[in-house]
N, C-alpha and C. Protein backbone atom coordinates (compact mmCIF):
# COMPACT_ATOMS: atom_id res chain seq x y z
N UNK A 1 0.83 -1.19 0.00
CA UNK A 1 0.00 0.00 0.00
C UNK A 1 0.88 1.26 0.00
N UNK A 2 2.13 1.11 1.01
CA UNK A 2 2.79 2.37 1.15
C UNK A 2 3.44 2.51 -0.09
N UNK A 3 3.91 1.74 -1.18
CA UNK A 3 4.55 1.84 -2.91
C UNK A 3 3.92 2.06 -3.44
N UNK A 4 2.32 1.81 -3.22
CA UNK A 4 1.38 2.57 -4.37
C UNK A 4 1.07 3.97 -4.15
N UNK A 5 0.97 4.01 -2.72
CA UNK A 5 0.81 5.93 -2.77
C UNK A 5 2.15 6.50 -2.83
N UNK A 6 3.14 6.18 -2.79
CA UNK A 6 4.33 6.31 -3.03
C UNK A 6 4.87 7.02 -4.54
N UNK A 7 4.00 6.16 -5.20
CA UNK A 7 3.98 5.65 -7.00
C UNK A 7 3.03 6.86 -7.23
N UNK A 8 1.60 6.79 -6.49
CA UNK A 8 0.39 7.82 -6.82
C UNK A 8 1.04 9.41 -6.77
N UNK A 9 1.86 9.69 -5.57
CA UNK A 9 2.31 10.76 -5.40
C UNK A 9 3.67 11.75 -6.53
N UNK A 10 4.89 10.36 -7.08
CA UNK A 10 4.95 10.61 -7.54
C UNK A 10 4.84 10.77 -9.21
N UNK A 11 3.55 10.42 -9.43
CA UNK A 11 3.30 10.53 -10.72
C UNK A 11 2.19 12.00 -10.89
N UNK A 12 1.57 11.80 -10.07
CA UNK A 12 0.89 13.26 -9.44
C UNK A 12 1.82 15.14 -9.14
N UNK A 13 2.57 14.77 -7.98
CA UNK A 13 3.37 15.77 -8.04
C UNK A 13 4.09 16.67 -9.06
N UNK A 14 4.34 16.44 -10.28
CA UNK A 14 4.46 17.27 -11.40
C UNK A 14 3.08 17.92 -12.00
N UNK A 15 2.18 17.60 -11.76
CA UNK A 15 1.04 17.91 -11.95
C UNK A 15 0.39 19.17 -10.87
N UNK A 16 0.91 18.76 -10.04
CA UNK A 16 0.47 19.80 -8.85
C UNK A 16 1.39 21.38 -9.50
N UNK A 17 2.59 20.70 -9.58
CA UNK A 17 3.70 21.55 -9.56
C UNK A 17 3.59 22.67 -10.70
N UNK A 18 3.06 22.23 -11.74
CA UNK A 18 2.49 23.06 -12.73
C UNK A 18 1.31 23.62 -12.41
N UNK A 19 0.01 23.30 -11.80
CA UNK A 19 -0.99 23.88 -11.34
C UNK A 19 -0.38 25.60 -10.32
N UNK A 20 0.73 25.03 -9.82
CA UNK A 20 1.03 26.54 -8.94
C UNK A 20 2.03 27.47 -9.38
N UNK A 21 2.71 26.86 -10.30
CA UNK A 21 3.06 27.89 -11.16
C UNK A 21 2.08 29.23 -11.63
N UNK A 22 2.73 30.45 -11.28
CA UNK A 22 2.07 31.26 -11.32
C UNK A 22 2.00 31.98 -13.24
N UNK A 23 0.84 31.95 -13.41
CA UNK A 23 1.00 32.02 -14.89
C UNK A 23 -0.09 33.83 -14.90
N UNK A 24 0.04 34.25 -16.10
CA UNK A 24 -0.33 35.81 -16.60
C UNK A 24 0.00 35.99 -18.23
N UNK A 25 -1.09 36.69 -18.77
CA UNK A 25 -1.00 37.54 -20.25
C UNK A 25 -0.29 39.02 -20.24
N UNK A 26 0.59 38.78 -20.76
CA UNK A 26 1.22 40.19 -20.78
C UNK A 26 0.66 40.67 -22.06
N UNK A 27 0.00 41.64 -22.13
CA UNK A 27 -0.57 42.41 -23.12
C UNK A 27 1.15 43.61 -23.68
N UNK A 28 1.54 43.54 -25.28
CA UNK A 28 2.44 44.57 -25.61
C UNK A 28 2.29 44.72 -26.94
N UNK A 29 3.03 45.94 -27.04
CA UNK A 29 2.44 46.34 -28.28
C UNK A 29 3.27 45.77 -29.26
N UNK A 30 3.09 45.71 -30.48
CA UNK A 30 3.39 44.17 -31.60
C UNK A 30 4.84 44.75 -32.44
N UNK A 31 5.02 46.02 -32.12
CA UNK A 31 6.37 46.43 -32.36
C UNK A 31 7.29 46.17 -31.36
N UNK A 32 7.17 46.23 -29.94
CA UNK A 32 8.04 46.68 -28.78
C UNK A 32 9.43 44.97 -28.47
N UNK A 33 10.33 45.15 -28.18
CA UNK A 33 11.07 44.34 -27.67
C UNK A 33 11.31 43.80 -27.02
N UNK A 34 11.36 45.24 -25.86
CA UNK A 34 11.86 44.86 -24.73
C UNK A 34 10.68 43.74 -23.68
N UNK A 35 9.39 43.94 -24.08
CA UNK A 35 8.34 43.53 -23.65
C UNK A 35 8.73 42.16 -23.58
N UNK A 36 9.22 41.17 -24.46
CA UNK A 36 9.56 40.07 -25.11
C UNK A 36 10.70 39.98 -23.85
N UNK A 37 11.66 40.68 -23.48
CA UNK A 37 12.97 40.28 -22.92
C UNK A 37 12.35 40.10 -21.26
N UNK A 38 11.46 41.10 -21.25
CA UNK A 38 10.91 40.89 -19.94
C UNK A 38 9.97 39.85 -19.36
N UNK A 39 9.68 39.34 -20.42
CA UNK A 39 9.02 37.84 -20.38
C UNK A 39 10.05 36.88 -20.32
N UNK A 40 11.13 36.68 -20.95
CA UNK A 40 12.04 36.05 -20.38
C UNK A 40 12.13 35.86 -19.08
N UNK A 41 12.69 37.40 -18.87
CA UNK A 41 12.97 37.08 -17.53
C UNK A 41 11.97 36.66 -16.26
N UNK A 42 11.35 36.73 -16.74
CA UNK A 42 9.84 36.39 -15.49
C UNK A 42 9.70 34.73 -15.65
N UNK A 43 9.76 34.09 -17.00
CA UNK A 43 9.88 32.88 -17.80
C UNK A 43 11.09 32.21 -16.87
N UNK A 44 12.04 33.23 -16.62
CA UNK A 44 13.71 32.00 -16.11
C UNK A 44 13.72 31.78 -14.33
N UNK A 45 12.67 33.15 -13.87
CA UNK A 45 12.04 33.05 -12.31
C UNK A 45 10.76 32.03 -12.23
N UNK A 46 10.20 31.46 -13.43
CA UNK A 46 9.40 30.14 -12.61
C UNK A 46 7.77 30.40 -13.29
N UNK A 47 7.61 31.98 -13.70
CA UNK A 47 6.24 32.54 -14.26
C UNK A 47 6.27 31.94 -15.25
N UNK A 48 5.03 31.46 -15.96
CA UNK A 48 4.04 30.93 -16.92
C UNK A 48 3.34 32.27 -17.69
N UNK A 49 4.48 33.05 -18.64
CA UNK A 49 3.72 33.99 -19.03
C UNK A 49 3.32 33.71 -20.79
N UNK A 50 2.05 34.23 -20.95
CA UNK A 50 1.98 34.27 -22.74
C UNK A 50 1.79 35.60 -22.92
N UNK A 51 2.37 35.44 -23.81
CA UNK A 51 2.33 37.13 -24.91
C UNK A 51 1.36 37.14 -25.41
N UNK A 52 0.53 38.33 -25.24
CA UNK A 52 -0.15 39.16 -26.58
C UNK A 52 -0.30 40.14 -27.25
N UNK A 53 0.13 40.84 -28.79
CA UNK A 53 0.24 41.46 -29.40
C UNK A 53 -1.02 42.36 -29.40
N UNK A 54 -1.29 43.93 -28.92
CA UNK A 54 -2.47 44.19 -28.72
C UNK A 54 -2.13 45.53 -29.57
N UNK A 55 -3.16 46.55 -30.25
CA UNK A 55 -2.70 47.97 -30.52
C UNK A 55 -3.27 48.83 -29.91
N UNK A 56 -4.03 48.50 -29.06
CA UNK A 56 -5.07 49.14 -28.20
C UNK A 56 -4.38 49.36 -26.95
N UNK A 57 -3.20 49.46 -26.50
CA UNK A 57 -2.14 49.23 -25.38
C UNK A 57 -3.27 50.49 -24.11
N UNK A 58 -3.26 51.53 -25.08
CA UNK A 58 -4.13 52.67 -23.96
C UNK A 58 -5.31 51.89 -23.67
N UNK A 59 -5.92 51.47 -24.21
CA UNK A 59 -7.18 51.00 -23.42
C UNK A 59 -7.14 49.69 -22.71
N UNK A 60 -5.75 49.13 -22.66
CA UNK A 60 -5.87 48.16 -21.80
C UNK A 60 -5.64 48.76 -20.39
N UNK A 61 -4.29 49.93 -20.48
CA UNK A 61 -4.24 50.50 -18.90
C UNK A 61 -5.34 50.72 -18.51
N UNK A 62 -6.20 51.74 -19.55
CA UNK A 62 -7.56 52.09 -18.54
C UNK A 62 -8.35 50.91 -17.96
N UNK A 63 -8.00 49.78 -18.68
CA UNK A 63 -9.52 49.12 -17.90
C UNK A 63 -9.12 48.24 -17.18
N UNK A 64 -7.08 48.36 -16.90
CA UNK A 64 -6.72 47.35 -15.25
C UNK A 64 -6.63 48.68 -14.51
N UNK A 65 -6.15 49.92 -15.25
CA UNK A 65 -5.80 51.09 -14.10
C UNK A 65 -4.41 51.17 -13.63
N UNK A 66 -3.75 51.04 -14.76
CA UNK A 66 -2.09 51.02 -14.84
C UNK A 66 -2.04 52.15 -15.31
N UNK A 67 -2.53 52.99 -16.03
CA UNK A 67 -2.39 54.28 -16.95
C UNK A 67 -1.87 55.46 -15.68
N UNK A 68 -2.09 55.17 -14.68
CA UNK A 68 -1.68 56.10 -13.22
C UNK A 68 -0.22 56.03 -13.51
N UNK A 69 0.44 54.92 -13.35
CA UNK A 69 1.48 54.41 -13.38
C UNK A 69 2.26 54.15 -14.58
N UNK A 70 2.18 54.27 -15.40
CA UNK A 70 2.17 53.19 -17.23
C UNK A 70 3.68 53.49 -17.42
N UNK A 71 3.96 52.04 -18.57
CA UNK A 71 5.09 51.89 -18.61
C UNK A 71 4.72 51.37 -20.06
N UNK A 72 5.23 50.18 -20.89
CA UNK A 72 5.42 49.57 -22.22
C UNK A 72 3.82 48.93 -22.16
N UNK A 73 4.09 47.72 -21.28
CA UNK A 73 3.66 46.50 -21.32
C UNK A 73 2.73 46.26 -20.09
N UNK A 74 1.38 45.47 -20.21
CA UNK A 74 0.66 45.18 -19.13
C UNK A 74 0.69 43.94 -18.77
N UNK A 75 0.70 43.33 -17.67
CA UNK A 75 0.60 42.02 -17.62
C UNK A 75 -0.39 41.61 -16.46
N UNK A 76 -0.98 40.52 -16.66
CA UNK A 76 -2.24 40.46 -15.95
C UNK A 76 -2.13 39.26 -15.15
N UNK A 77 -2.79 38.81 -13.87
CA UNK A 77 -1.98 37.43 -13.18
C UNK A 77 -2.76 37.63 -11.98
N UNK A 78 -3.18 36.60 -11.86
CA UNK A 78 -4.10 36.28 -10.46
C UNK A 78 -4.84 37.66 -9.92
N UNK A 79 -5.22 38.38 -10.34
CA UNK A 79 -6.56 39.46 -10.35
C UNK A 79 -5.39 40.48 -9.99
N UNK A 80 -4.50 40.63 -10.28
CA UNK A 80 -3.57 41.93 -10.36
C UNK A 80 -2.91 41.89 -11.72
N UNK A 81 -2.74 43.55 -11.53
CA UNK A 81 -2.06 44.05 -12.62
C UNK A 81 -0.87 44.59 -13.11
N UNK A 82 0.44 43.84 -13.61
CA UNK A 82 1.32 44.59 -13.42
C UNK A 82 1.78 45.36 -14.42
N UNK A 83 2.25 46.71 -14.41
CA UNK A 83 2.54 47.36 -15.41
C UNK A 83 4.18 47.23 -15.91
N UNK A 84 4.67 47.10 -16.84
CA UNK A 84 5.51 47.60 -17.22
C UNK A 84 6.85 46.44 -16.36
N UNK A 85 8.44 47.25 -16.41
CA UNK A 85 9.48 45.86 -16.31
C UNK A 85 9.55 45.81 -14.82
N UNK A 86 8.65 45.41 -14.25
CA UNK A 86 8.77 45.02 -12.38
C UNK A 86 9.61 43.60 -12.48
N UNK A 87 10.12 43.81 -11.28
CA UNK A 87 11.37 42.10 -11.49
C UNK A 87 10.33 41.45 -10.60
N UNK A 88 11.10 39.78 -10.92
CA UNK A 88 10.22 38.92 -10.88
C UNK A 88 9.59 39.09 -9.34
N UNK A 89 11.23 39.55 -8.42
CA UNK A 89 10.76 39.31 -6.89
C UNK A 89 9.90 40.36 -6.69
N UNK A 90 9.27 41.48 -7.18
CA UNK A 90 8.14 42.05 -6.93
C UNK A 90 6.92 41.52 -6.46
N UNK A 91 6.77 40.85 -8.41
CA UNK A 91 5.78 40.09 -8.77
C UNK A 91 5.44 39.09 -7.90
N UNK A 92 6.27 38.53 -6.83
CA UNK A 92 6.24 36.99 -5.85
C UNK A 92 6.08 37.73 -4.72
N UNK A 93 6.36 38.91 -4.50
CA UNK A 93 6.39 39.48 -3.38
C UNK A 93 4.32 39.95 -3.21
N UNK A 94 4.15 40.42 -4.59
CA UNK A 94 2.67 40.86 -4.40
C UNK A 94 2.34 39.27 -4.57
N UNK A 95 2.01 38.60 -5.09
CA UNK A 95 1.24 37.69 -5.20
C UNK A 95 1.49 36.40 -3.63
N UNK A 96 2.66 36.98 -2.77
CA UNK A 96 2.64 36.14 -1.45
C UNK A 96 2.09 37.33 -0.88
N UNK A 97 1.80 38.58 -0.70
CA UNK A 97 1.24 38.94 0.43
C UNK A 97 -0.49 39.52 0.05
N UNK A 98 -0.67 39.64 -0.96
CA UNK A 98 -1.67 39.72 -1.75
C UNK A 98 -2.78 40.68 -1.29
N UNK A 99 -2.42 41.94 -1.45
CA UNK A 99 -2.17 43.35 -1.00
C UNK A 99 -3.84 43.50 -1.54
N UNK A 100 -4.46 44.82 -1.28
CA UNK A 100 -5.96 45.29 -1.48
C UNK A 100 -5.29 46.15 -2.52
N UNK A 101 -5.22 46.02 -3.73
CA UNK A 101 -4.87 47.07 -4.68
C UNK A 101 -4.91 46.35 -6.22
N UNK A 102 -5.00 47.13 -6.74
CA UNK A 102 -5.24 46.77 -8.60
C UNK A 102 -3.91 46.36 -9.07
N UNK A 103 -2.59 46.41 -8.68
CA UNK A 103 -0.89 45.74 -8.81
C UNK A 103 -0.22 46.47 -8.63
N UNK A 104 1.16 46.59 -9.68
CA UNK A 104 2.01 47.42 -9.41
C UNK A 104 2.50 47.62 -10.24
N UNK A 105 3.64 48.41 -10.02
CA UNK A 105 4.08 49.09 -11.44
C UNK A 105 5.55 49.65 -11.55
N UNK A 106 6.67 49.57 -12.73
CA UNK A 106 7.35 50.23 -13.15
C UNK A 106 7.65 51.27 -13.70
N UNK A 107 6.70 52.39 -13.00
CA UNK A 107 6.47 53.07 -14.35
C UNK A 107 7.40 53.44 -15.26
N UNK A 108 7.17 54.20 -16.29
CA UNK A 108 8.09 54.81 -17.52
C UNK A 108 8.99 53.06 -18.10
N UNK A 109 10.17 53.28 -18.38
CA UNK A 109 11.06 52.25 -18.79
C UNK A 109 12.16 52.63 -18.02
N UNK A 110 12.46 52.06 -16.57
CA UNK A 110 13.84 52.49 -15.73
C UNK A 110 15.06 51.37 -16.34
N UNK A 111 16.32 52.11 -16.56
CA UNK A 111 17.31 52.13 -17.14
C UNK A 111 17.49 50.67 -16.12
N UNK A 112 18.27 49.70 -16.43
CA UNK A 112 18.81 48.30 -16.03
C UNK A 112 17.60 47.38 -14.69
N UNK A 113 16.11 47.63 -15.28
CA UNK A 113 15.45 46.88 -14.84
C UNK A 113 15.47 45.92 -15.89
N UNK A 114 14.53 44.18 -15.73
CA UNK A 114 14.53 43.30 -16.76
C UNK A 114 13.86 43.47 -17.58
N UNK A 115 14.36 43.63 -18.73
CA UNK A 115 14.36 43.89 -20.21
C UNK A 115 14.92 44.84 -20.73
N UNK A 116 14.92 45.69 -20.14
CA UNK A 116 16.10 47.38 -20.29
C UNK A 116 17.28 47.32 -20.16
N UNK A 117 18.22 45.99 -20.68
CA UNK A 117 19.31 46.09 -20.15
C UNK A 117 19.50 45.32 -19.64
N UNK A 118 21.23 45.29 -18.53
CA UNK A 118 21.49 44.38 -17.71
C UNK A 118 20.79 44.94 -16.14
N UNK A 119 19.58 43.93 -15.99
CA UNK A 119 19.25 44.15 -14.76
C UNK A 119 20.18 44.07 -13.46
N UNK A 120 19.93 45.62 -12.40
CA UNK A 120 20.36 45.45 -11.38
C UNK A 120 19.63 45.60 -10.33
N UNK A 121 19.57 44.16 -9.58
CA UNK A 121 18.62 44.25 -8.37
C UNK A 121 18.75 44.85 -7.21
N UNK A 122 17.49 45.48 -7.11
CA UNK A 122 17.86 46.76 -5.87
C UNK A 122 17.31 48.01 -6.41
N UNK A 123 17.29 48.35 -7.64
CA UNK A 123 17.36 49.86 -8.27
C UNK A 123 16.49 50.28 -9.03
N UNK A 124 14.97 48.79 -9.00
CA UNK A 124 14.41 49.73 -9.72
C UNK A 124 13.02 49.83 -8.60
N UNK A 125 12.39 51.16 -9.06
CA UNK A 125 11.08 51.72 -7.91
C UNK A 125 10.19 51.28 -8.48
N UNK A 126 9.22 50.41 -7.61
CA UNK A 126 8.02 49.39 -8.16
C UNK A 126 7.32 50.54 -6.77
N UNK A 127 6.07 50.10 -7.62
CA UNK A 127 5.34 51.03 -6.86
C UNK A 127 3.82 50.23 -6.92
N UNK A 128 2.99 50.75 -5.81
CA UNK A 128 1.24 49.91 -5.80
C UNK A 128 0.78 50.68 -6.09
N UNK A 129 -0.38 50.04 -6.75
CA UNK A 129 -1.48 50.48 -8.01
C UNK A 129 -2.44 51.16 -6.44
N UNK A 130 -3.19 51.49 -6.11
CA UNK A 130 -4.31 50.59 -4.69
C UNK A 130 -5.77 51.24 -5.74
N UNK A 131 -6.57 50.11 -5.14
CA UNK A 131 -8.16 50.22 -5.34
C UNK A 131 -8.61 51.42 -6.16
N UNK A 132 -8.17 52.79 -5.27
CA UNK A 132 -8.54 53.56 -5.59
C UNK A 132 -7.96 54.27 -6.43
N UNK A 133 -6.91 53.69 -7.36
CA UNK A 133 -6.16 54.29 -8.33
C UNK A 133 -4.77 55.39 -7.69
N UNK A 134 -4.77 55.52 -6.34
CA UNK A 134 -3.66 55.94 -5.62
C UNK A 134 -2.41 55.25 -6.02
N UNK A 135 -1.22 56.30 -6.12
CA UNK A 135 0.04 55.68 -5.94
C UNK A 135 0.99 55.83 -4.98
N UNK A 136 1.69 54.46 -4.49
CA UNK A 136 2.64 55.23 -3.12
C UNK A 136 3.75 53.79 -3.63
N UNK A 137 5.13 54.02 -2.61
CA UNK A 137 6.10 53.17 -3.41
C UNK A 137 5.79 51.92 -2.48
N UNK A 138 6.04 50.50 -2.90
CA UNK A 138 6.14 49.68 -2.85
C UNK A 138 7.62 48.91 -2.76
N UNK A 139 8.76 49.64 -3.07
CA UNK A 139 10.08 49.05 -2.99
C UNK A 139 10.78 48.78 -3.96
N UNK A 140 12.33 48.98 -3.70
CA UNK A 140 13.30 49.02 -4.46
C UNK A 140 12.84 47.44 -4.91
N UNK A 141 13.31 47.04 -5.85
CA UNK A 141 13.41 45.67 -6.53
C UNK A 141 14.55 45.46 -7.81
């Protein structure tokens, strides 16, 4: 009995393991690059992201409410919104403490966040979206 749940578990456990992978649509616009590099990098931290080519980029901020904040690229993931090149430990950081706010954000394109370059951790200002479309900082990342 104890080799068959043994056997059950691990034939199961890869299955789980992909279920919690945290996955999101990054909405970018069908020219942009860096959008692409920043999926990488979210891709080599463990995220499950797909691309989509949108031209409507303004009306996607308005209707997560990144446009406060806006940067390239939107990306969307467990009922938050993140704007633009936030590093991955942001992104793990909101989605473990799982804050009352619409996401967060990079705004503009900061010089050696991921995709802009050689990222350096520590330096770039991620900031929260909250409910009410308020912005206040959220932390170096």
């Amino acid at each position: 009995m104890k080799f068959k749940l043994l056997m059950m578990s691990a034939l199961f456990a890869p299955m789980l393991a992909m279920a919690a992978t945290p996955a999101g649509v990054m909405y970018k616009d069908p020219n942009c690059g860096c959008c692409g590099e920043h999926a990488k990098h979210l891709r080599a931290a463990g995220f499950k992201i797909k691309e989509e080519a949108r031209q409507d980029m303004s009306s996607i901020k308005q209707q997560y409410g990144t446009h406060v904040a806006a940067s390239c690229h939107t990306l969307v993931m467990q009922g938050y919104a993140i704007e633009g090149h936030v590093p991955a430990a942001a992104i793990a950081k909101l989605l473990k403490d799982k804050p009352a706010a619409k996401g967060i954000a990079a705004p503009g394109m900061p010089a050696h966040s991921p995709g802009m370059g050689d990222y350096k951790p520590g330096t770039v200002d991620v900031v929260l979206i909250g409910k009410d479309g308020s912005v206040k900082p959220y932390g170096k990342f």
